[in-house]
Protein backbone atom coordinates (compact mmCIF):
# COMPACT_ATOMS: atom_id res chain seq x y z
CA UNK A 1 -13.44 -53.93 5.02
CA UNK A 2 -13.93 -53.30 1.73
CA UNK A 3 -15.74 -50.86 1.00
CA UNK A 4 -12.72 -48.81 2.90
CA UNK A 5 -11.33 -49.12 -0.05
CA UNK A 6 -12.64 -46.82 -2.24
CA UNK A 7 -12.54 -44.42 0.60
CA UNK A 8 -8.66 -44.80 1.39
CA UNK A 9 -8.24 -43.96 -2.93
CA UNK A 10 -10.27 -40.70 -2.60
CA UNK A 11 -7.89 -39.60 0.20
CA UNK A 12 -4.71 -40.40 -1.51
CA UNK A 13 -5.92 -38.07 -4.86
CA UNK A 14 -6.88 -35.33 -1.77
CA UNK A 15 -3.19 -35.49 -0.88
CA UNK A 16 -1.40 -35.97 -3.11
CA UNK A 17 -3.75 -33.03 -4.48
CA UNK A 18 -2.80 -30.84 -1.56
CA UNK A 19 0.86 -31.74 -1.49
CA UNK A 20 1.02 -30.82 -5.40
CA UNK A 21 -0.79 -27.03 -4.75
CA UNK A 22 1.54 -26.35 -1.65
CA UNK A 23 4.41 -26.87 -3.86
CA UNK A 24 3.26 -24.65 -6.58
CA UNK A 25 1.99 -21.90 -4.16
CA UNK A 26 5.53 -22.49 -2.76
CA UNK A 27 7.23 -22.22 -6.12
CA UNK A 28 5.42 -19.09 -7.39
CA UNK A 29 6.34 -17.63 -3.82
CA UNK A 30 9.87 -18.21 -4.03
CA UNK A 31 9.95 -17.05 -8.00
CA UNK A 32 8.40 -13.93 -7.57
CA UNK A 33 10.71 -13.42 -4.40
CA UNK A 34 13.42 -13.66 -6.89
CA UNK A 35 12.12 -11.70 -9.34
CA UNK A 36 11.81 -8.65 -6.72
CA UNK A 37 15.08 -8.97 -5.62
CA UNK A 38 17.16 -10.40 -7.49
CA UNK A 39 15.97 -9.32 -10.63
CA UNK A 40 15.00 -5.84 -9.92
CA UNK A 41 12.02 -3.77 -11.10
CA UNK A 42 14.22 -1.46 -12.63
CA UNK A 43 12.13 -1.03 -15.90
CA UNK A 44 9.06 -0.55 -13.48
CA UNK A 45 9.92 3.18 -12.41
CA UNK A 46 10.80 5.70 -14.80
CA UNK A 47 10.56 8.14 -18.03
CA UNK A 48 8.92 5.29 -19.59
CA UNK A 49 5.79 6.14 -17.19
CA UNK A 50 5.91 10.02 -18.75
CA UNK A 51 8.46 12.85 -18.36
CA UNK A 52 7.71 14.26 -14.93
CA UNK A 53 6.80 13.31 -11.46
CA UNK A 54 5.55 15.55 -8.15
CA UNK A 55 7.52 14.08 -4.75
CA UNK A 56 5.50 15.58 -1.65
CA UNK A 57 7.82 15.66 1.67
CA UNK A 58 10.91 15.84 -0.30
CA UNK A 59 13.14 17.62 1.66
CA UNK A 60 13.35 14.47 4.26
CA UNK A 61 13.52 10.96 4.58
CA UNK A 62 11.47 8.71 2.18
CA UNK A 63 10.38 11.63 -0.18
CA UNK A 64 13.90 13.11 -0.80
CA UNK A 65 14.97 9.33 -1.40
CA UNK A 66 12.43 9.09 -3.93
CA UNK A 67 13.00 12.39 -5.45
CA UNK A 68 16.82 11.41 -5.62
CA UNK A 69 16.02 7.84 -7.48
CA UNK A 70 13.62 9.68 -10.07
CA UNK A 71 15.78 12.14 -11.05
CA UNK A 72 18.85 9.49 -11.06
CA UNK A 73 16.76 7.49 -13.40
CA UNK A 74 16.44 10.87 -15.98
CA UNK A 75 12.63 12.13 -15.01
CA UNK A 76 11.99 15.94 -14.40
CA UNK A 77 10.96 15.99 -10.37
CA UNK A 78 8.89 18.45 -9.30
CA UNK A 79 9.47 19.02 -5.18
CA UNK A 80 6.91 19.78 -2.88
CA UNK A 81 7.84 20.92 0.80
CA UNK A 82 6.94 22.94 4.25
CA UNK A 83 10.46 24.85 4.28
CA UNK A 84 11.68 26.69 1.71
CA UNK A 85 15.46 26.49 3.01
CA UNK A 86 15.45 22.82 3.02
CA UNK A 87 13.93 22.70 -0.89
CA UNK A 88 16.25 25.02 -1.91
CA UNK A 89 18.90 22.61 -0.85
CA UNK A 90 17.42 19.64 -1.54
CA UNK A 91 16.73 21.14 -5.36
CA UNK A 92 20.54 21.91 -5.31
CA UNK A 93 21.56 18.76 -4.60
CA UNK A 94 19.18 16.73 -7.25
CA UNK A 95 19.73 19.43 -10.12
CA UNK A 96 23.42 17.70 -9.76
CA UNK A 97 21.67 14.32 -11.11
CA UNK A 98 20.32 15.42 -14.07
């Protein structure tokens, strides 16, 4: 009986070791979930990476998003595309941005 002792103190550290690095994995998870959205990475996308930026697919869905949010944000886009009809419009519509 009493050498179950020792045994019974060595499991306590191990849990209360376990419970302390849940919480912290939890904490940093729910911090850097804030951070992302609440906070914004606004900074993270911009001139401040250099003047100009190439946007492949741009005349549809996520490329002419991101070709509208670069040149919202003051960078010089450069649009790539299959049809020139669409680009033409697409150009149009961002040159109104800058």
């Amino acid at each position: 009986m009493e050498s179950a002792l020792p045994v019974a103190g060595f499991l306590y550290w191990v849990g209360a070791g376990t419970v302390a690095y849940v919480a912290l994995r939890i904490s940093y998870s729910l911090f850097t979930a804030f951070r992302v959205w609440g906070v914004g990475n606004e900074a993270g996308v911009g001139p401040g990476l250099g003047e100009w930026a190439v946007v492949t697919g741009s005349t549809d869905g996520i490329g002419k998003s991101y070709a509208e949010e670069l040149a919202k944000r003051g960078m010089k886009v450069v649009l790539i595309s299959r049809s020139q009809d669409k680009l033409d419009q697409v150009s149009s519509e961002i040159s109104n941005y800058a």
